[in-house]
PDB file of N, CA and C in Angstrom:
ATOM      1  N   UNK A   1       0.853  -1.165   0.000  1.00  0.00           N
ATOM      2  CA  UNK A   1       0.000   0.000   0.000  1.00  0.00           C
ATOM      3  C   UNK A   1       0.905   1.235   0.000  1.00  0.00           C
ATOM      4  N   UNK A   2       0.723   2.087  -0.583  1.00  0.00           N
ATOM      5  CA  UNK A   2       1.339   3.427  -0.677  1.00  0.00           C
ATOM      6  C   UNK A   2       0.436   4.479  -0.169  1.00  0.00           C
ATOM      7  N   UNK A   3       1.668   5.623   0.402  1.00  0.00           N
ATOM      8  CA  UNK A   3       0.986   6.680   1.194  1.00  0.00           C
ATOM      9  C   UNK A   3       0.864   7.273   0.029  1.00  0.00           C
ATOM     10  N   UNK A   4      -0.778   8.620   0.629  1.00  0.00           N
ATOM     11  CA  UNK A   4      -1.229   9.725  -0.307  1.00  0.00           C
ATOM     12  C   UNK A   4      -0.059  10.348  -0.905  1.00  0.00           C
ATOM     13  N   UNK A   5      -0.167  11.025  -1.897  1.00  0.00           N
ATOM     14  CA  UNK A   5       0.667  11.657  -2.769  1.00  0.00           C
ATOM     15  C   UNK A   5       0.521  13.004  -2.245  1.00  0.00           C
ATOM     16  N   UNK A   6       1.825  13.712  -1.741  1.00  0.00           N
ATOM     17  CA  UNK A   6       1.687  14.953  -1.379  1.00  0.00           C
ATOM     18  C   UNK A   6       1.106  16.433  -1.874  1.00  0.00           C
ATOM     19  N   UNK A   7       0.715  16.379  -3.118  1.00  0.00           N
ATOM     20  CA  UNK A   7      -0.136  16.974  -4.140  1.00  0.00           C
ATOM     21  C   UNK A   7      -1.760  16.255  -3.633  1.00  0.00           C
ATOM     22  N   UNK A   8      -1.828  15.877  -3.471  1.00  0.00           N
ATOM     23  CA  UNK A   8      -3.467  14.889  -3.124  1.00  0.00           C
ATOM     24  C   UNK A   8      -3.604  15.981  -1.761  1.00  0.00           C
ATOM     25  N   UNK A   9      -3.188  15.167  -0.787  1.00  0.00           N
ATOM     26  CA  UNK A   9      -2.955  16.100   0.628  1.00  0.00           C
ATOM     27  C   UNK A   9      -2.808  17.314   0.338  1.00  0.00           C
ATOM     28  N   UNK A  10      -2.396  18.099  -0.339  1.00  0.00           N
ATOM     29  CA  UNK A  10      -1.826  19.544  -0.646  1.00  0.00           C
ATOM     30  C   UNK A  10      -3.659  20.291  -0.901  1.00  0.00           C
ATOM     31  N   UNK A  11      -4.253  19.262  -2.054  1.00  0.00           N
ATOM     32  CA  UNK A  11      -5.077  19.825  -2.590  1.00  0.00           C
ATOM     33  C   UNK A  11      -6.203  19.823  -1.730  1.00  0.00           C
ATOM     34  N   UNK A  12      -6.563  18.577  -0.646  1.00  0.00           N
ATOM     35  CA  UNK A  12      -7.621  18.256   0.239  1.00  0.00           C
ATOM     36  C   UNK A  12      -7.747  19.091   1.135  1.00  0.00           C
ATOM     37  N   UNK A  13      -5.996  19.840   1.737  1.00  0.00           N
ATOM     38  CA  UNK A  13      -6.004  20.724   2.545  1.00  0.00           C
ATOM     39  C   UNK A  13      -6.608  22.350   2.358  1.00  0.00           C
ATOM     40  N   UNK A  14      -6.015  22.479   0.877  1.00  0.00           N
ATOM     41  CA  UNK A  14      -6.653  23.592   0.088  1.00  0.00           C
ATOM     42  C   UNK A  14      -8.317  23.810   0.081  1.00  0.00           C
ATOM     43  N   UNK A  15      -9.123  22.422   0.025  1.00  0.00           N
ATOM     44  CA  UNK A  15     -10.657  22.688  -0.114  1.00  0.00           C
ATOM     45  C   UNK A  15     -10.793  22.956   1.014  1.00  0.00           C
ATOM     46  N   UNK A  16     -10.354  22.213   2.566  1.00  0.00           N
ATOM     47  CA  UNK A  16     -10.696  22.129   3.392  1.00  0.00           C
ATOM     48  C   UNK A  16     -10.705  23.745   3.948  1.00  0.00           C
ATOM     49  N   UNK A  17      -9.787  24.434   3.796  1.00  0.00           N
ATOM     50  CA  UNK A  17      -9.867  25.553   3.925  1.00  0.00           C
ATOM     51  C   UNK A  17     -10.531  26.888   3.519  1.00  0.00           C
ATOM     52  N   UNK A  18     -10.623  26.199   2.320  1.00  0.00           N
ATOM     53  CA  UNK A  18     -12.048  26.810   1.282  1.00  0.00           C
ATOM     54  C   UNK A  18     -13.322  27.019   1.922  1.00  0.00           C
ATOM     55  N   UNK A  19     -13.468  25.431   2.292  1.00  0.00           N
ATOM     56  CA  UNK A  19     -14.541  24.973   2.982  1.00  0.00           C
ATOM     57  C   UNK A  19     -14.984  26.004   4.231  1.00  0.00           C
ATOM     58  N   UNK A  20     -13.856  26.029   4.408  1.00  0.00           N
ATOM     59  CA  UNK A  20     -14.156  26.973   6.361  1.00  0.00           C
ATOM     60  C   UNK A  20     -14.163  27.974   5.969  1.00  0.00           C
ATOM     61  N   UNK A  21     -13.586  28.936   5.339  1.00  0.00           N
ATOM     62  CA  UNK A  21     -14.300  30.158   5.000  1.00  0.00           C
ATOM     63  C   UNK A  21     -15.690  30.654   4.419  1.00  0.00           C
ATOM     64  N   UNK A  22     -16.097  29.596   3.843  1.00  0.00           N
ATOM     65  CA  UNK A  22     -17.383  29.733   3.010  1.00  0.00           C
ATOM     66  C   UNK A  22     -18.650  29.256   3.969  1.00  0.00           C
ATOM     67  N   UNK A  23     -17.771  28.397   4.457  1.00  0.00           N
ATOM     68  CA  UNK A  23     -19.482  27.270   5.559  1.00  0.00           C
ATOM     69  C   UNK A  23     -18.584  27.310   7.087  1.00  0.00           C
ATOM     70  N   UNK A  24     -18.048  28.438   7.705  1.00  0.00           N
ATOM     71  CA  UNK A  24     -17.457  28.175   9.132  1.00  0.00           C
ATOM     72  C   UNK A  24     -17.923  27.720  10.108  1.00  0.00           C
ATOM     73  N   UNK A  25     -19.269  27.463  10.030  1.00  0.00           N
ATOM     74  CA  UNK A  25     -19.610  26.760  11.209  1.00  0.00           C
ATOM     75  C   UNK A  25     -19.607  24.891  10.811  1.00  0.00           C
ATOM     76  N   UNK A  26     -20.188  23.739  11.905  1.00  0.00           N
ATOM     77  CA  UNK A  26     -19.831  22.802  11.206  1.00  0.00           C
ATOM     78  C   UNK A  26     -21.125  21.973  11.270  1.00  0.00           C
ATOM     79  N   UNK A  27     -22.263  23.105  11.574  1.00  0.00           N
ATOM     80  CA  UNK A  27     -23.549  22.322  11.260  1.00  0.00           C
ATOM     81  C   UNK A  27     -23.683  21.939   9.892  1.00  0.00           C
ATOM     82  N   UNK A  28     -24.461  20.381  10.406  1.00  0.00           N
ATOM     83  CA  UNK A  28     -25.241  20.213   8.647  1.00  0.00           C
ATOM     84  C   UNK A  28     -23.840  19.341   8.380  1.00  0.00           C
ATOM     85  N   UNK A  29     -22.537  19.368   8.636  1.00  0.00           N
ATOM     86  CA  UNK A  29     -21.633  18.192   8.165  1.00  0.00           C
ATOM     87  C   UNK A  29     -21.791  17.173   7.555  1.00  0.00           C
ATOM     88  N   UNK A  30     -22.613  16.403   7.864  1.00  0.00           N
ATOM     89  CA  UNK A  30     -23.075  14.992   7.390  1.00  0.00           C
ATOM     90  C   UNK A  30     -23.740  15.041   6.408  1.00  0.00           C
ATOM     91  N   UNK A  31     -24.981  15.885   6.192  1.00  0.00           N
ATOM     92  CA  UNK A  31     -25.531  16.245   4.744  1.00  0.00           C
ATOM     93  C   UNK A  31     -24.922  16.383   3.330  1.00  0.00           C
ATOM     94  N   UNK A  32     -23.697  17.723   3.870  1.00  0.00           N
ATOM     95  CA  UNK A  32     -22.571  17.867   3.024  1.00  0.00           C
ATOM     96  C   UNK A  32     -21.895  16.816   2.859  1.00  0.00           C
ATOM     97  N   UNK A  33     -21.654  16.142   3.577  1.00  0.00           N
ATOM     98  CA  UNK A  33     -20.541  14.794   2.855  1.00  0.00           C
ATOM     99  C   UNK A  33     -21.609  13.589   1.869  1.00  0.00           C
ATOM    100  N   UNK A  34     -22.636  13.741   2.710  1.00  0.00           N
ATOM    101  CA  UNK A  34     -23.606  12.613   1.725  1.00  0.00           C
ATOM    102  C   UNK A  34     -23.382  13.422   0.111  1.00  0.00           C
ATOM    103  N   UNK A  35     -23.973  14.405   0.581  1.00  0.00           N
ATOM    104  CA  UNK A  35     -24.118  15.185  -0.990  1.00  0.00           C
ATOM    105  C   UNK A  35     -23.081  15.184  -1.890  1.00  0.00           C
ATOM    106  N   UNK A  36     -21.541  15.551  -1.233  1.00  0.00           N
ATOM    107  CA  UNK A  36     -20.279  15.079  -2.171  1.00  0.00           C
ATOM    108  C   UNK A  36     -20.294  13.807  -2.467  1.00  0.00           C
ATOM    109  N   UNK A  37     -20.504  12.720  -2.053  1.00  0.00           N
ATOM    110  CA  UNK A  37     -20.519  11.361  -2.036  1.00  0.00           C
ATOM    111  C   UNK A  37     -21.216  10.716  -3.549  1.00  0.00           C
ATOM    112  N   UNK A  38     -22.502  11.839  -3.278  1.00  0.00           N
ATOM    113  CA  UNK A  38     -23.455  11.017  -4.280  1.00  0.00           C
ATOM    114  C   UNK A  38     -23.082  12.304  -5.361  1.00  0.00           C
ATOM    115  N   UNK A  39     -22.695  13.534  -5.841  1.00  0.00           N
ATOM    116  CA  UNK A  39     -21.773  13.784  -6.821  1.00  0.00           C
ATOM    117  C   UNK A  39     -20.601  13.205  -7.018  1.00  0.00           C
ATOM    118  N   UNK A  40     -19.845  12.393  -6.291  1.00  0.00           N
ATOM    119  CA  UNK A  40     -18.607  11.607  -6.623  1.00  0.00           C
ATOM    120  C   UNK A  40     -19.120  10.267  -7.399  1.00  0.00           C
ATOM    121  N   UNK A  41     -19.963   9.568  -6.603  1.00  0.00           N
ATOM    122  CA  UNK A  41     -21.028   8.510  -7.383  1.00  0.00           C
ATOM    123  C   UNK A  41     -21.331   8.898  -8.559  1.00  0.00           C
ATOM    124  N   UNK A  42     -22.228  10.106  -8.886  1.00  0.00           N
ATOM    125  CA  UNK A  42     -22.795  10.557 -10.458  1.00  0.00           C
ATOM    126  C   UNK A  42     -21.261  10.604 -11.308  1.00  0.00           C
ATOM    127  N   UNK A  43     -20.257  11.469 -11.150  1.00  0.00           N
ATOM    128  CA  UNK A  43     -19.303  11.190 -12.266  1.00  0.00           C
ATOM    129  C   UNK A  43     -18.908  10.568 -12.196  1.00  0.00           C
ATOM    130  N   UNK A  44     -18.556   9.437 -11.566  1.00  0.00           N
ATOM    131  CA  UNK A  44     -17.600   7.569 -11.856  1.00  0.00           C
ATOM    132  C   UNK A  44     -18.961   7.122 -12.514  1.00  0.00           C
ATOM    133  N   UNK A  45     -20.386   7.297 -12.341  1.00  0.00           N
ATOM    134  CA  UNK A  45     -21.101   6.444 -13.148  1.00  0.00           C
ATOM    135  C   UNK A  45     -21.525   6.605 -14.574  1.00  0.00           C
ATOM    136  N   UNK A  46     -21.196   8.326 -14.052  1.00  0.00           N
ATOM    137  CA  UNK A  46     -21.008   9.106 -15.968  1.00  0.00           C
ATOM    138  C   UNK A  46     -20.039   8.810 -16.530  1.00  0.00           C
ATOM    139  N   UNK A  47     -18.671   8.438 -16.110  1.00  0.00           N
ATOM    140  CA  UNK A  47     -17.545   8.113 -16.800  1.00  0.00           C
ATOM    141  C   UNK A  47     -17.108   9.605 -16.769  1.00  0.00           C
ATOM    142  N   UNK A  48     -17.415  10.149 -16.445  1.00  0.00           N
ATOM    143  CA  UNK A  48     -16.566  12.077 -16.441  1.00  0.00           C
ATOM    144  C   UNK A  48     -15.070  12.186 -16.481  1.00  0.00           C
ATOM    145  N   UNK A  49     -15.028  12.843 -17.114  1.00  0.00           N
ATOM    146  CA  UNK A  49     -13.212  12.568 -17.604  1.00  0.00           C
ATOM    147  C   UNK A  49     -12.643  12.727 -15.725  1.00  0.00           C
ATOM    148  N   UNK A  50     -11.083  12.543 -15.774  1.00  0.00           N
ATOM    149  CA  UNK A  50     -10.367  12.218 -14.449  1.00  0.00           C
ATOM    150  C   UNK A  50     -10.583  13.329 -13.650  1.00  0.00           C
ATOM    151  N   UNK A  51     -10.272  14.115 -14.292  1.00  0.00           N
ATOM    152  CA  UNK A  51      -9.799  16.005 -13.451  1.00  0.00           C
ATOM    153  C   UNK A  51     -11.644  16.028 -12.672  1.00  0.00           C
ATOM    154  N   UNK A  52     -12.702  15.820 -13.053  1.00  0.00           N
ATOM    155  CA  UNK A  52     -13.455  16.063 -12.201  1.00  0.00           C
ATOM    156  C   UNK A  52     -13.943  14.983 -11.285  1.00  0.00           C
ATOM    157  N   UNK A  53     -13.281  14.027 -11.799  1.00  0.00           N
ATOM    158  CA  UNK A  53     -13.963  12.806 -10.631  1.00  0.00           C
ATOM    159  C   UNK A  53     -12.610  12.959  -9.425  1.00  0.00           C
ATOM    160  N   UNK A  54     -11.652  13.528  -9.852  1.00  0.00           N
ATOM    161  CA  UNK A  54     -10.764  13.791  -8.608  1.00  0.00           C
ATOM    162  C   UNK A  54     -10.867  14.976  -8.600  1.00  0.00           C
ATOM    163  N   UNK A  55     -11.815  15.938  -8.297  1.00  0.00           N
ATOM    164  CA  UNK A  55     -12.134  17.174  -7.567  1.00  0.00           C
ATOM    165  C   UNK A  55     -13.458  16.551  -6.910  1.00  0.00           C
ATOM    166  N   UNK A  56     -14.163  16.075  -7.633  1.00  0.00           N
ATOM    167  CA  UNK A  56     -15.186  15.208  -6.786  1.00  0.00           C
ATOM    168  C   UNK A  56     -14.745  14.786  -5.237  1.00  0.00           C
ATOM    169  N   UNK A  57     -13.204  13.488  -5.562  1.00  0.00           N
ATOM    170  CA  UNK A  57     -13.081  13.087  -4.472  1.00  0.00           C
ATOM    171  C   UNK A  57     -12.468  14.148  -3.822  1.00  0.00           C
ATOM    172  N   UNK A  58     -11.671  14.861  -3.889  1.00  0.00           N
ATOM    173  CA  UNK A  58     -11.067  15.740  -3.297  1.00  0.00           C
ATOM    174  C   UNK A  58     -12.177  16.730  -1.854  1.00  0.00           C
ATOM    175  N   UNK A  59     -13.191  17.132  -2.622  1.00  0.00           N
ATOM    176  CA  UNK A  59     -14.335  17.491  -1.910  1.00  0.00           C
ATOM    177  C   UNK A  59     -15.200  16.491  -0.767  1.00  0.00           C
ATOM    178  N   UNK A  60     -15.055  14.913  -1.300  1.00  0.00           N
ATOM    179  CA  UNK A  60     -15.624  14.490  -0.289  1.00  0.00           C
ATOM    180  C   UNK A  60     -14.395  14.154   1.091  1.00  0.00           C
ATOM    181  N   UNK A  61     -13.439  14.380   0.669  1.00  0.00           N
ATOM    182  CA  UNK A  61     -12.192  13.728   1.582  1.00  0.00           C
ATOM    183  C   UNK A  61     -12.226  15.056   2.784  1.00  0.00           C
ATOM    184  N   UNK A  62     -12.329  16.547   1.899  1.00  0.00           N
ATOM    185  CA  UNK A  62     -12.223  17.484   2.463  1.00  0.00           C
ATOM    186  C   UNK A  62     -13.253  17.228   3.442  1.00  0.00           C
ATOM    187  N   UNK A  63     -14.496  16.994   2.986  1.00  0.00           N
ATOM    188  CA  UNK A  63     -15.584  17.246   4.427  1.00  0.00           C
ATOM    189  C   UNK A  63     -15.478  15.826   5.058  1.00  0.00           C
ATOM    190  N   UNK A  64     -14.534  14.930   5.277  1.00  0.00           N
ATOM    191  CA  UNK A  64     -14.465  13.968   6.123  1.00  0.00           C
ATOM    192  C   UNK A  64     -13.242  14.387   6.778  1.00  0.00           C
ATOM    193  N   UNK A  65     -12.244  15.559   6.733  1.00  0.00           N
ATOM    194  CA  UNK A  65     -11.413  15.560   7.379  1.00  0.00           C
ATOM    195  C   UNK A  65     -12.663  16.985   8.123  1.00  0.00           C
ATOM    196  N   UNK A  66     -12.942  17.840   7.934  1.00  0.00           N
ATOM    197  CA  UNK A  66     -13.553  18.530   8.847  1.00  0.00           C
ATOM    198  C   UNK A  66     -14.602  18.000   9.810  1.00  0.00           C
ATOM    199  N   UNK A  67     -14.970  16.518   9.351  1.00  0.00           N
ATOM    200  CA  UNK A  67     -16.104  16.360  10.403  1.00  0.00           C
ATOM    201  C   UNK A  67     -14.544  15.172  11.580  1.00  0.00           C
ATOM    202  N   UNK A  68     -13.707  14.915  11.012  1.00  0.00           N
ATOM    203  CA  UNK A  68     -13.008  14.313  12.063  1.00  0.00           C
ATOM    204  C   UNK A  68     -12.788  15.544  12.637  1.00  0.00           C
ATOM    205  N   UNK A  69     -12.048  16.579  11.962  1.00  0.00           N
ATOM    206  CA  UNK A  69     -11.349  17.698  13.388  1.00  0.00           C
ATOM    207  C   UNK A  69     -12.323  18.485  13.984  1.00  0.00           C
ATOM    208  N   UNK A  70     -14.399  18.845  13.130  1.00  0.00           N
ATOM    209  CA  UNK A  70     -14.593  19.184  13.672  1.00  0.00           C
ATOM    210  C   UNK A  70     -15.558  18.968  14.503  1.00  0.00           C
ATOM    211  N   UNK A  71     -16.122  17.580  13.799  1.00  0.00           N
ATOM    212  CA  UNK A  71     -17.755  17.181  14.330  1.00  0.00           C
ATOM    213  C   UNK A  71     -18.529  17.602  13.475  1.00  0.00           C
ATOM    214  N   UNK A  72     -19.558  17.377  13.567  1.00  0.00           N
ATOM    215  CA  UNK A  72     -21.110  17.774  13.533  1.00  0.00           C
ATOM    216  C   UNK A  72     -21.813  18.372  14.044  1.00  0.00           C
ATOM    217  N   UNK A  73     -22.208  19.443  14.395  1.00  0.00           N
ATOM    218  CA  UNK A  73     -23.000  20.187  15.582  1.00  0.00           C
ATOM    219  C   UNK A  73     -24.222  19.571  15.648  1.00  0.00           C
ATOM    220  N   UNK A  74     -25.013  18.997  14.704  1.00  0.00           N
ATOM    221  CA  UNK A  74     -26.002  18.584  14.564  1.00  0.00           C
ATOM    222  C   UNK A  74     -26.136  16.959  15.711  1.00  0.00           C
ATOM    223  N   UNK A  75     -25.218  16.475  15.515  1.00  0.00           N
ATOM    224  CA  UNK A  75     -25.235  15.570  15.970  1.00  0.00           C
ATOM    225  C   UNK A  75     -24.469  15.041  17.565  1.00  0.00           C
ATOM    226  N   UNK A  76     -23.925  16.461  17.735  1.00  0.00           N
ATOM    227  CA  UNK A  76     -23.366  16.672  18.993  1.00  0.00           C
ATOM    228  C   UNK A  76     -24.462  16.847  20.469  1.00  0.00           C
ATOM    229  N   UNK A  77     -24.705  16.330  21.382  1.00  0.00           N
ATOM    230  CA  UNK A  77     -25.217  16.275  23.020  1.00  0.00           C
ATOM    231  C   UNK A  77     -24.497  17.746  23.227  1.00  0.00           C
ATOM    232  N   UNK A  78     -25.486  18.529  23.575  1.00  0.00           N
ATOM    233  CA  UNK A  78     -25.221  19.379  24.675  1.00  0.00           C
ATOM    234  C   UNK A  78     -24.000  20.043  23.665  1.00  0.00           C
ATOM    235  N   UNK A  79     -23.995  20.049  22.275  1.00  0.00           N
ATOM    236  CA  UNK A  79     -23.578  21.127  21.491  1.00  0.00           C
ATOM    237  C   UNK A  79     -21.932  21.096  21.662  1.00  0.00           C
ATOM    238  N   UNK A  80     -21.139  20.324  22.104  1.00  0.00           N
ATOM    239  CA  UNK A  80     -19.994  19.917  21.922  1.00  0.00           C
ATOM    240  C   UNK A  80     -19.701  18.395  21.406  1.00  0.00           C
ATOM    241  N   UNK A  81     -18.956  18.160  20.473  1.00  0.00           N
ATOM    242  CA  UNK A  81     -18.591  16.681  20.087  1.00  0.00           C
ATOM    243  C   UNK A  81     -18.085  16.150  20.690  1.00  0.00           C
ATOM    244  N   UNK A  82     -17.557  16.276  21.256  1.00  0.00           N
ATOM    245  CA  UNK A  82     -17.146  15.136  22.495  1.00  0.00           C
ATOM    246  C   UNK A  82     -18.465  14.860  23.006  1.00  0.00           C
ATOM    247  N   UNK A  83     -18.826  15.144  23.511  1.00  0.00           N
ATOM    248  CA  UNK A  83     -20.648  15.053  24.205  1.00  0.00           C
ATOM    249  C   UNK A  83     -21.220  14.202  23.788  1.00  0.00           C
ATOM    250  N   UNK A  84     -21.346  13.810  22.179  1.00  0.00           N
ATOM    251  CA  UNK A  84     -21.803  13.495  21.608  1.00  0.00           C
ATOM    252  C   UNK A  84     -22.480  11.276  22.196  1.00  0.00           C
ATOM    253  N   UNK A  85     -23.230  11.263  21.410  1.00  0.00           N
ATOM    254  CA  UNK A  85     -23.101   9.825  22.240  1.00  0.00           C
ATOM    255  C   UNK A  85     -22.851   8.780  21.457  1.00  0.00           C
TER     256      UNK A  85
END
């Protein structure tokens, strides 16, 4: 198995940051990742040339690294993730 390619990571970090400026809070997380998920699904099933099925994934990786560092508010007890049950 081989580690991510530092360009991969480079770029995931880039949305992720995107991400937080545009949507800073981290309600609704889980919605957003379904929703990248099933646009990552539609272009591998369209056959969509490479460059967008890896911005696809790129986007869903991004909102799975924000719901690890940041949670879900939605789904958080008493409005902290740790809390959560």
């Amino acid at each position: 198995m081989r580690e991510a390619e530092g360009l991969t990571l480079d770029a995931i970090n880039a949305e992720v940051m995107k991400a937080r400026l545009k949507f800073p809070g981290n309600a609704k997380l889980l919605a957003a990742l379904v929703e990248e998920v099933g646009e990552l699904a539609k272009a591998l099933l369209q056959r969509r040339p490479k460059d967008e099925i890896e911005r696809e994934a790129i986007q869903v990786a991004a909102v799975a690294v924000r719901i690890i560092e940041e949670g879900d508010a939605d789904f958080a007890k008493g409005g902290t993730w740790g809390d959560a049950p």
